[in-house]
C-alpha atoms as a PDB file:
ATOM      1  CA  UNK A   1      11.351 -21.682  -5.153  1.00  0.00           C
ATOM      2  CA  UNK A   2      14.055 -19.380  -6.584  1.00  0.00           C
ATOM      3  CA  UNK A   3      14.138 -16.164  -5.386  1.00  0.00           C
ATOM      4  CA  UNK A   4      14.128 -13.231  -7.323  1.00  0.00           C
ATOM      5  CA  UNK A   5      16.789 -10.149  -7.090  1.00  0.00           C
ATOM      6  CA  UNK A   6      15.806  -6.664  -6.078  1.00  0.00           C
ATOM      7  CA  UNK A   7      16.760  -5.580  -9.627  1.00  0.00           C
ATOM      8  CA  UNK A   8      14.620  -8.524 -11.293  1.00  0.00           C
ATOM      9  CA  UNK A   9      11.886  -7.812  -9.128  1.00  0.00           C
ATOM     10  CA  UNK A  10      12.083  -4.084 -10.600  1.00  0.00           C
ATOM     11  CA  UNK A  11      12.452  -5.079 -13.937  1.00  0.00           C
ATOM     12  CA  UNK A  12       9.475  -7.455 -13.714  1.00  0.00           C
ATOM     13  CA  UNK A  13       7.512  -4.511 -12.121  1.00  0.00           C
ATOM     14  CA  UNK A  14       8.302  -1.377 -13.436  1.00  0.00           C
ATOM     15  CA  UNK A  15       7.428  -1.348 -17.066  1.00  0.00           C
ATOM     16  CA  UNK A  16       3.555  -1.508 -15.815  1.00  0.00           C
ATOM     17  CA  UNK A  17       3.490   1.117 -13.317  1.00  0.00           C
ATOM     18  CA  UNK A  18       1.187   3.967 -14.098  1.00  0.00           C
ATOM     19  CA  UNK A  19       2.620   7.668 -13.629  1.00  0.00           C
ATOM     20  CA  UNK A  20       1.006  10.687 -12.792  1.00  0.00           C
ATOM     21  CA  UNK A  21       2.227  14.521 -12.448  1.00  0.00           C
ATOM     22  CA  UNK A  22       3.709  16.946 -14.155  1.00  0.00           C
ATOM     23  CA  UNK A  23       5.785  16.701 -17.356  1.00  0.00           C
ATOM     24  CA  UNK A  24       9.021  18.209 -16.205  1.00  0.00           C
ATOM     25  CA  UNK A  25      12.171  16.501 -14.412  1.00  0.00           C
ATOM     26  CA  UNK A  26      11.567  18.178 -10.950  1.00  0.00           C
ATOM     27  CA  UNK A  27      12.632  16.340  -8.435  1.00  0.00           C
ATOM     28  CA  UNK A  28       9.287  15.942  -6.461  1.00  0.00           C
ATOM     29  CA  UNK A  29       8.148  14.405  -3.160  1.00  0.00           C
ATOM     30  CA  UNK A  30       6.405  10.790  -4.577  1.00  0.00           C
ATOM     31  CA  UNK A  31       2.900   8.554  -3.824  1.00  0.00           C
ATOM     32  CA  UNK A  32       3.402   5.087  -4.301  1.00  0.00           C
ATOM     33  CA  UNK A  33       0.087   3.452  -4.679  1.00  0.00           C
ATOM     34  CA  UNK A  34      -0.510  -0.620  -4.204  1.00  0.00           C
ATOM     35  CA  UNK A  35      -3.541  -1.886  -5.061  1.00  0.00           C
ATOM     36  CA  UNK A  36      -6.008  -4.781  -3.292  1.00  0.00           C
ATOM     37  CA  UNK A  37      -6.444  -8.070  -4.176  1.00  0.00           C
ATOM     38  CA  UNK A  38      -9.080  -7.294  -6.644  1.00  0.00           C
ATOM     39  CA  UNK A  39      -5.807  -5.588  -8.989  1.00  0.00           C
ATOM     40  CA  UNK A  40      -6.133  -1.843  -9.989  1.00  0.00           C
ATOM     41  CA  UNK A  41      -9.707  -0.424 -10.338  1.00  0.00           C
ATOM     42  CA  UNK A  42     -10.619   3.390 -11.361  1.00  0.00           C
ATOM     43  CA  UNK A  43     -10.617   4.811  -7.771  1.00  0.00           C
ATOM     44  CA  UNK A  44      -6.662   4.354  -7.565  1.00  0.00           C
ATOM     45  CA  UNK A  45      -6.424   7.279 -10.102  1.00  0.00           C
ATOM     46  CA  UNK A  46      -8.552   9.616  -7.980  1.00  0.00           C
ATOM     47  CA  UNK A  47      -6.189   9.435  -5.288  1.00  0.00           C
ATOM     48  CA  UNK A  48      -2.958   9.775  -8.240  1.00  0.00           C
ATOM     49  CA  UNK A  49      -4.564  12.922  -8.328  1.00  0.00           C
ATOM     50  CA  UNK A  50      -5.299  14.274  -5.326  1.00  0.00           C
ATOM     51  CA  UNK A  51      -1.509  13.422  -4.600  1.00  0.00           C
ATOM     52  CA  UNK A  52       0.032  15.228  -7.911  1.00  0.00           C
ATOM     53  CA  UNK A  53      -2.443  18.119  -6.600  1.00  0.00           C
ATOM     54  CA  UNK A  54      -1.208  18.353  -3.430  1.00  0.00           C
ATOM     55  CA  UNK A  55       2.480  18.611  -5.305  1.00  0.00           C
ATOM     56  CA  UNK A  56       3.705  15.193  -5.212  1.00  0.00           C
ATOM     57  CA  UNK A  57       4.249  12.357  -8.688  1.00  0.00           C
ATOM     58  CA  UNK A  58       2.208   9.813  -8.082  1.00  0.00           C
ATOM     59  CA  UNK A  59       2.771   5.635  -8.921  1.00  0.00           C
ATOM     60  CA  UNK A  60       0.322   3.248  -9.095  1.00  0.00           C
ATOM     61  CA  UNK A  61       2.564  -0.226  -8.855  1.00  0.00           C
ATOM     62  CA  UNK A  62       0.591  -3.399 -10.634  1.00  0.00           C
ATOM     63  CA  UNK A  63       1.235  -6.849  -9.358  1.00  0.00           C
ATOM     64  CA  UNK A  64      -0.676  -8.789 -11.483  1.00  0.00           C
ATOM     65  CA  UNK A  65      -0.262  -7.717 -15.281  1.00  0.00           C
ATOM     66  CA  UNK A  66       3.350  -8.592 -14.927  1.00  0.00           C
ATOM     67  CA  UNK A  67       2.688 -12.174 -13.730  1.00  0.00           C
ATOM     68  CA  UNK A  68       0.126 -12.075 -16.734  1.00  0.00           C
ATOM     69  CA  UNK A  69      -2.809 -12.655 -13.748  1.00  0.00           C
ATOM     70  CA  UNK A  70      -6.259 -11.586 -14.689  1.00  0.00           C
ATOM     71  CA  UNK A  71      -8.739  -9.751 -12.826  1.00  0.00           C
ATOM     72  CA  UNK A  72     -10.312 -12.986 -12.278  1.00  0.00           C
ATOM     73  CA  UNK A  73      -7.376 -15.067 -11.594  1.00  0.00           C
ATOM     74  CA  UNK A  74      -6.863 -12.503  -8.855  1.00  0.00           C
ATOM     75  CA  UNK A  75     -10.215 -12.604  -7.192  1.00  0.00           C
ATOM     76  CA  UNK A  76      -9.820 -17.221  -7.192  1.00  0.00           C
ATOM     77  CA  UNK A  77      -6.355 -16.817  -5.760  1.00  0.00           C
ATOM     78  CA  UNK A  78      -5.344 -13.924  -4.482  1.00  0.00           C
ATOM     79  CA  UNK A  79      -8.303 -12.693  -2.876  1.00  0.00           C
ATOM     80  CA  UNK A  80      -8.415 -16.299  -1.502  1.00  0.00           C
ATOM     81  CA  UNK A  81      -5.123 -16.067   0.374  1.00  0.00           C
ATOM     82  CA  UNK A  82      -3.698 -19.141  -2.154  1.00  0.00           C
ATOM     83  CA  UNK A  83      -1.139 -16.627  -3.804  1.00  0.00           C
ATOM     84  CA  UNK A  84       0.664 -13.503  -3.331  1.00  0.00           C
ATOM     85  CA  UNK A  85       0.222 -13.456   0.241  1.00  0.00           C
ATOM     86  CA  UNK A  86       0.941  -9.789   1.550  1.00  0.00           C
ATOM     87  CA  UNK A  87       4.855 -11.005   3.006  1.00  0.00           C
ATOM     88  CA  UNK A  88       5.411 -12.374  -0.813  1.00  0.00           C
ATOM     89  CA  UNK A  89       4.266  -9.007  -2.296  1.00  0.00           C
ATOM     90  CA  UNK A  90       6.104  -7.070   0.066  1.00  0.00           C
ATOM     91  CA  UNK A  91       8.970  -7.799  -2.256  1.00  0.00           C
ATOM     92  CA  UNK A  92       7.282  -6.055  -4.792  1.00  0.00           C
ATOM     93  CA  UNK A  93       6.512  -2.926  -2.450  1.00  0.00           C
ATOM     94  CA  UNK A  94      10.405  -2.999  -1.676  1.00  0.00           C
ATOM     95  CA  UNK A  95      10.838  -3.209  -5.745  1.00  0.00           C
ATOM     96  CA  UNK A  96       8.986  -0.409  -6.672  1.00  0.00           C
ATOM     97  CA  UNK A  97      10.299   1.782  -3.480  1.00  0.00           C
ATOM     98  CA  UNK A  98      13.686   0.950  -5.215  1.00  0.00           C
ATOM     99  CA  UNK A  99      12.862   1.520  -8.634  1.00  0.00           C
ATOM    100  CA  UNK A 100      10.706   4.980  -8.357  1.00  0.00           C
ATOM    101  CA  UNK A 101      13.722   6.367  -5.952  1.00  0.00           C
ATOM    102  CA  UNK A 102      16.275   6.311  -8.434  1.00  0.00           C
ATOM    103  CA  UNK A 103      14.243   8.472 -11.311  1.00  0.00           C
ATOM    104  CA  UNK A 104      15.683  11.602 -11.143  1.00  0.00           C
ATOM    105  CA  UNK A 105      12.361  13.237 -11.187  1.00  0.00           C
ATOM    106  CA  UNK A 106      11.502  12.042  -7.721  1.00  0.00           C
ATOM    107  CA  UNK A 107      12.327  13.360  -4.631  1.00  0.00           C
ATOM    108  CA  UNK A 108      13.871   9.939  -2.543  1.00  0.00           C
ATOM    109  CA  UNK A 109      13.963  11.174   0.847  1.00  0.00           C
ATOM    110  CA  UNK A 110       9.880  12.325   0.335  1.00  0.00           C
ATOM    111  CA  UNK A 111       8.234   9.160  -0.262  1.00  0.00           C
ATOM    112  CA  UNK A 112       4.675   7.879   1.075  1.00  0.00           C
ATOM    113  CA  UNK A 113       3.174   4.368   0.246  1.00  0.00           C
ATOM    114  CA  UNK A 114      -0.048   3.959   0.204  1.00  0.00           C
ATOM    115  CA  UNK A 115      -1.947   0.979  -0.070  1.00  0.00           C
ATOM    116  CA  UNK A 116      -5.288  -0.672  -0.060  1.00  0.00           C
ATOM    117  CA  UNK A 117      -6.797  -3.835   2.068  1.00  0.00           C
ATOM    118  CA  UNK A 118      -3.879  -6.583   0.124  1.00  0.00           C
ATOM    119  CA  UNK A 119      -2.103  -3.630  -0.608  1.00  0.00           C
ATOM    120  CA  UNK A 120      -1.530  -2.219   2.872  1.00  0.00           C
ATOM    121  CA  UNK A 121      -1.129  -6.346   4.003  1.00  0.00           C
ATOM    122  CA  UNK A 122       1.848  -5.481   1.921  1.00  0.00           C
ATOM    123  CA  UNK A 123       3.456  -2.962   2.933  1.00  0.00           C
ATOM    124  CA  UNK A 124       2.716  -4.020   6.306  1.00  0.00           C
ATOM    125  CA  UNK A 125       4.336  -7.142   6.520  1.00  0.00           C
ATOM    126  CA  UNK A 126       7.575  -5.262   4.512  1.00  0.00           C
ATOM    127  CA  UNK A 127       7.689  -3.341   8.096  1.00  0.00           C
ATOM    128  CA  UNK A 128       7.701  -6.168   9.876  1.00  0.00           C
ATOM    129  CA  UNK A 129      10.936  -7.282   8.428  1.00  0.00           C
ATOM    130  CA  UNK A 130      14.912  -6.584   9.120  1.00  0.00           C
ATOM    131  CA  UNK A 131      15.489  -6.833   5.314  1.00  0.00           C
ATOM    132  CA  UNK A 132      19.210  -8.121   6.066  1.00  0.00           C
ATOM    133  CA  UNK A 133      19.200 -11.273   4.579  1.00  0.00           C
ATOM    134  CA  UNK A 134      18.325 -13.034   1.526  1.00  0.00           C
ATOM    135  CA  UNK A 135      14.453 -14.786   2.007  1.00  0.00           C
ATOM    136  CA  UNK A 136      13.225 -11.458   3.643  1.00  0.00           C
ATOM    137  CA  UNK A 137      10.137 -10.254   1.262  1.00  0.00           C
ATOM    138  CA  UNK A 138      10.999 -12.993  -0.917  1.00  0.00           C
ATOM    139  CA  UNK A 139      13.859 -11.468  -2.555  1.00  0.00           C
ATOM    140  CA  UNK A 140      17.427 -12.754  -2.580  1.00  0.00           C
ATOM    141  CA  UNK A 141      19.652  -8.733  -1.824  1.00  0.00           C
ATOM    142  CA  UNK A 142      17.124  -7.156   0.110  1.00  0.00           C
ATOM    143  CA  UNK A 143      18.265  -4.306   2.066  1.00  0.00           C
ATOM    144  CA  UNK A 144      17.002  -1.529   4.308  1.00  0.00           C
ATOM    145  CA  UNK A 145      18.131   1.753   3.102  1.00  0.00           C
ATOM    146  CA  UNK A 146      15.890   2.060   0.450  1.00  0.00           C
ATOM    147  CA  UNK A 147      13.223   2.485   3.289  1.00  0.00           C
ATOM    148  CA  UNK A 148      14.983   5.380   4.463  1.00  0.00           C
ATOM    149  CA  UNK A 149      13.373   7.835   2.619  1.00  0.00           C
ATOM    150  CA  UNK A 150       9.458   6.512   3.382  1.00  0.00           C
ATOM    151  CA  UNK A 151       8.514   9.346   5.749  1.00  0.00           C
ATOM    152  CA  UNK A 152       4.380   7.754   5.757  1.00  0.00           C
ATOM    153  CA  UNK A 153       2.082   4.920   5.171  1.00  0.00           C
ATOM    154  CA  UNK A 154      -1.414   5.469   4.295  1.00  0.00           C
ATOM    155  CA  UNK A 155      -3.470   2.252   4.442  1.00  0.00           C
ATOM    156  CA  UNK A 156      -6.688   2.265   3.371  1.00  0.00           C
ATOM    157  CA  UNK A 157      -9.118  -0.602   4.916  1.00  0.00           C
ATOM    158  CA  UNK A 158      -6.064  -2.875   5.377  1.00  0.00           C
ATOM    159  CA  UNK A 159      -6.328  -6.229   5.518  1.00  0.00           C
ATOM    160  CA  UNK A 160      -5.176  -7.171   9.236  1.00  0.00           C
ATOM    161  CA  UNK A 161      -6.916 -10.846   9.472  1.00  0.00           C
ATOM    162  CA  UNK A 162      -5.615 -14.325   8.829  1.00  0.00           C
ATOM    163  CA  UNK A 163      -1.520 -14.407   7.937  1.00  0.00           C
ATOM    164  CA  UNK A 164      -1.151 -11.004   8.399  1.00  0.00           C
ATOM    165  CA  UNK A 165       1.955 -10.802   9.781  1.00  0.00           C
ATOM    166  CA  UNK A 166       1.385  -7.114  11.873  1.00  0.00           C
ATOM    167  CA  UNK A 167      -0.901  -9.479  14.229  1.00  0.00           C
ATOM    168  CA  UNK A 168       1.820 -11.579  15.882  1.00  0.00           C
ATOM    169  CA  UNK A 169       5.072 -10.101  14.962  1.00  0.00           C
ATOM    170  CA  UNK A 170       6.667  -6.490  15.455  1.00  0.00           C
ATOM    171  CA  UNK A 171       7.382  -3.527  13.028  1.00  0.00           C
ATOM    172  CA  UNK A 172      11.178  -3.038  12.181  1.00  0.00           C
ATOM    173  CA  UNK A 173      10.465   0.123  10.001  1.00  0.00           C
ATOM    174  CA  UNK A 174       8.336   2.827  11.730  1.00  0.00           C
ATOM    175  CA  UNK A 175       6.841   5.490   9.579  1.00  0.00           C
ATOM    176  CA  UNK A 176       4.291   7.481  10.452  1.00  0.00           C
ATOM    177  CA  UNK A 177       1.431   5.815   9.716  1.00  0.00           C
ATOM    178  CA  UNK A 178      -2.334   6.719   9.115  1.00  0.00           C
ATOM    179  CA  UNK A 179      -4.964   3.948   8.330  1.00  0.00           C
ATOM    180  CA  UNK A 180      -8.312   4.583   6.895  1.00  0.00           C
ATOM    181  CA  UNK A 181     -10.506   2.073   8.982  1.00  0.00           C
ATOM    182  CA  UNK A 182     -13.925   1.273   8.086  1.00  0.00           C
ATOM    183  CA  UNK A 183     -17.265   0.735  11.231  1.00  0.00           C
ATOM    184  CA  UNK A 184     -18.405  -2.102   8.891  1.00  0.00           C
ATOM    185  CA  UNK A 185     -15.417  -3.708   7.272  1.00  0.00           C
ATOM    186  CA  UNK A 186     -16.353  -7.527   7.004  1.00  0.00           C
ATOM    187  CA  UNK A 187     -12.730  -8.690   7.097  1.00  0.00           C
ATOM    188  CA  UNK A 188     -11.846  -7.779  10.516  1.00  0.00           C
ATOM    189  CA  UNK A 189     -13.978  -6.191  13.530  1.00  0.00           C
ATOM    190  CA  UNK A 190     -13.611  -2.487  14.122  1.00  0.00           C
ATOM    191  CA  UNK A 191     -12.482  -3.677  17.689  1.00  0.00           C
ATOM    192  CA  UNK A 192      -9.823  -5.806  16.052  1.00  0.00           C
ATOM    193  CA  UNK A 193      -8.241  -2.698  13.939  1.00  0.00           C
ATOM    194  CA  UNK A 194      -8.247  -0.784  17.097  1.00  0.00           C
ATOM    195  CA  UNK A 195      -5.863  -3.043  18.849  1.00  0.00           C
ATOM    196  CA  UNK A 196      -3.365  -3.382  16.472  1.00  0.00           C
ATOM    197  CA  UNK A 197      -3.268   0.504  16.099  1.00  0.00           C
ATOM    198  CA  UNK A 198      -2.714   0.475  19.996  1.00  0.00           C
ATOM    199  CA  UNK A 199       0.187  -1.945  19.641  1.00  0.00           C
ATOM    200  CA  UNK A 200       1.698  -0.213  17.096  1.00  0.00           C
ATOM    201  CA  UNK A 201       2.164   3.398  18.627  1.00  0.00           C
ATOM    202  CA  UNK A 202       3.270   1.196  22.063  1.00  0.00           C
ATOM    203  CA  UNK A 203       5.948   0.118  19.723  1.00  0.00           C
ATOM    204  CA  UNK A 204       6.776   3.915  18.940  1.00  0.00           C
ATOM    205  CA  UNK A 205       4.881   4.034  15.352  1.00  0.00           C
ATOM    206  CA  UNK A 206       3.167   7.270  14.953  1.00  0.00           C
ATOM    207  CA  UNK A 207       0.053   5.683  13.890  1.00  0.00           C
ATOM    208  CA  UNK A 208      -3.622   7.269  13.594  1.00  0.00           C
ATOM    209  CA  UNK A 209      -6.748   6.534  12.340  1.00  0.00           C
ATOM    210  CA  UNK A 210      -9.519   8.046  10.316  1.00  0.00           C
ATOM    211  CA  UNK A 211     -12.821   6.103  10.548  1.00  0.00           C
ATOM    212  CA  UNK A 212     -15.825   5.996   8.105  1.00  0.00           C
ATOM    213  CA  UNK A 213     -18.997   4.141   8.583  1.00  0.00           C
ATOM    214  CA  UNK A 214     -18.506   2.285   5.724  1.00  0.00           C
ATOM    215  CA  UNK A 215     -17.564  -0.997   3.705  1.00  0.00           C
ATOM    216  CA  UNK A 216     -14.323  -2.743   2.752  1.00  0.00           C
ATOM    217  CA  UNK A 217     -13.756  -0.859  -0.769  1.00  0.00           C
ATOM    218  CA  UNK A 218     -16.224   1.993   0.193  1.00  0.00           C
ATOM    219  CA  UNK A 219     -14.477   4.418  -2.624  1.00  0.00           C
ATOM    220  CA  UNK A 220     -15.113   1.587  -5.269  1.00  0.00           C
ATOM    221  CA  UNK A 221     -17.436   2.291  -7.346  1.00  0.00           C
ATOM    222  CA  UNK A 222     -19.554  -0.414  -8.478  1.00  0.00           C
ATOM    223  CA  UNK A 223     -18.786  -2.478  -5.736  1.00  0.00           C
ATOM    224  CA  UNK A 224     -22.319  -2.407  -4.844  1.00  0.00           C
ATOM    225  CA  UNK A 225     -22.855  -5.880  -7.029  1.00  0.00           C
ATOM    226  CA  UNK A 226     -21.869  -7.958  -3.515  1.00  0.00           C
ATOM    227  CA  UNK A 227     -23.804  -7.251  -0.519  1.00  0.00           C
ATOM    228  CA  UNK A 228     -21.177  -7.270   1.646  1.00  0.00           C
ATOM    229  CA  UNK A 229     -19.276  -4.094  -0.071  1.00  0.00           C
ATOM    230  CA  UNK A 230     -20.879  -0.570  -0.603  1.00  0.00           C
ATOM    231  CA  UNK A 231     -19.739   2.623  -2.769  1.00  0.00           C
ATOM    232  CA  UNK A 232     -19.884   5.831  -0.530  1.00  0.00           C
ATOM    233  CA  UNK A 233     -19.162   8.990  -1.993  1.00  0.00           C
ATOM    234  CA  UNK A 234     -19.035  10.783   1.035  1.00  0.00           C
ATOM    235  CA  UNK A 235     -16.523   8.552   2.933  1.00  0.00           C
ATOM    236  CA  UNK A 236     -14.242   8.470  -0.372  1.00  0.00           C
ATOM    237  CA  UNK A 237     -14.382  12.551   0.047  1.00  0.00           C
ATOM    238  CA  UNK A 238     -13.435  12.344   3.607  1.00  0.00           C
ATOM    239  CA  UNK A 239     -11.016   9.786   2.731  1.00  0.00           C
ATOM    240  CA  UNK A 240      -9.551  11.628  -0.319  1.00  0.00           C
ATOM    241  CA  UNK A 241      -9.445  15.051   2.076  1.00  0.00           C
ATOM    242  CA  UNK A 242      -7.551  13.123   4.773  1.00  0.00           C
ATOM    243  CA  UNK A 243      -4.718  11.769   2.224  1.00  0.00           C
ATOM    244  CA  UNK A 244      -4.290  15.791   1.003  1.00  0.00           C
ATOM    245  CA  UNK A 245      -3.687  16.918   5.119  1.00  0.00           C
ATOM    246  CA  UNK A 246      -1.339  13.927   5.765  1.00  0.00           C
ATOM    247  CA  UNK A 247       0.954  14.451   2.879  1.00  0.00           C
ATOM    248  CA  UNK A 248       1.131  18.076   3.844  1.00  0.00           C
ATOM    249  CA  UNK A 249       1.919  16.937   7.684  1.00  0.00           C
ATOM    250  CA  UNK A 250       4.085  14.058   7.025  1.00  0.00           C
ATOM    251  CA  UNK A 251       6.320  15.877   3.863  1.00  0.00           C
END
């Protein structure tokens, strides 16, 4: 399979990415938002805008709509682990990084990703790559500067299981990290989390947690239709309060 250039991949991605903040060219500190496997859903914006509240232009990067991928081509093969595996899309996290630093209304060395269960796979298995050679996150230039200005990572229920590449193989890129994790997540075992959390900080991350006794997708609402997944307002407050104190911390 051909591999696409860090400028194609941007091209491909960043006509679709959604942009919140104020209408001014202000260089501001930036929130770059991936979404889970199930594409972009309404909760996405209310973090956009706890971000842009907290000071910061916020970018919500879609991965589907520019391969022309439904909602429910997603949920067949995505969610499935039969495409778009999170060290394929970590191109597109690399992309967008690239892409949103060189607006001049964006602030490139104050930059947070953020992403959520495939999402966070994502950006995860980007750190777990040198990014000096062409086949790293699937992209033939890839190169490791334009991490440089990533001072965080907030995951959100991140998917840690099966091919997730933070299991077995070691971060290259260490930003300080915070991960949302979830008492009653049916894609891993709170136990599980926990252990890669202690490998990472023994490999000098700065990575801590913020738990909720909740579901995968807690903040979604209308999850509710599976009976493995449940909205809860309260844990999407706590959540949404914990994103507001680490950008001030981290930026």
């Amino acid at each position: 399979m051909a591999l696409d250039t860090l400028q194609q991949r941007c091209d491909l991605l960043m006509p679709h990415v959604q942009v919140f903040g104020p209408d001014d060219g202000v260089p501001r500190p930036a929130l770059i938002i991936f979404h889970g496997c199930g594409g972009i859903a309404s909760n996405l914006a209310l973090y956009a805008q706890a971000a842009v509240a907290s000071g910061m232009r916020t970018f919500i990067v879609d991965s589907f709509t520019p391969r022309n991928w439904t909602r429910k081509h997603a949920a067949a093969w995505v969610c499935k682990g039969l495409k778009l595996r999170g060290y394929e899309r970590s191109g597109d996290v690399l992309a967008a990084v690239a892409g949103i630093s060189q607006r001049p209304d964006v602030d490139a060395d104050r930059l947070v990703l953020a992403g959520f269960s495939h999402g966070a796979w994502a950006i995860m298995d980007l750190m777990t790559q040198k990014l000096d050679k062409a086949g790293d996150a699937r992209l033939s230039d890839p190169a490791p500067h334009w991490l440089d200005g990533v001072k965080g990572l907030f995951l959100v229920y991140p998917y840690i299981n099966f091919l997730a590449r933070s299991v077995t193989r070691p971060w290259r890129h260490k930003p300080r990290t915070l991960a949302i994790l979830t008492l009653s997540d049916h894609l891993a075992a709170y136990k599980h989390y926990l252990r890669l959390i202690v490998s990472l900080r023994k490999q000098g991350v700065d990575a801590t947690t913020t738990t909720v006794n909740a579901t995968h997708a807690f903040d979604e609402e209308g999850i509710d239709r599976t009976r493995l997944m449940r909205y809860d307002a309260e844990a999407l407050t706590v959540t949404l309060d914990t994103l507001k104190e680490f950008i001030a911390e981290t930026l």
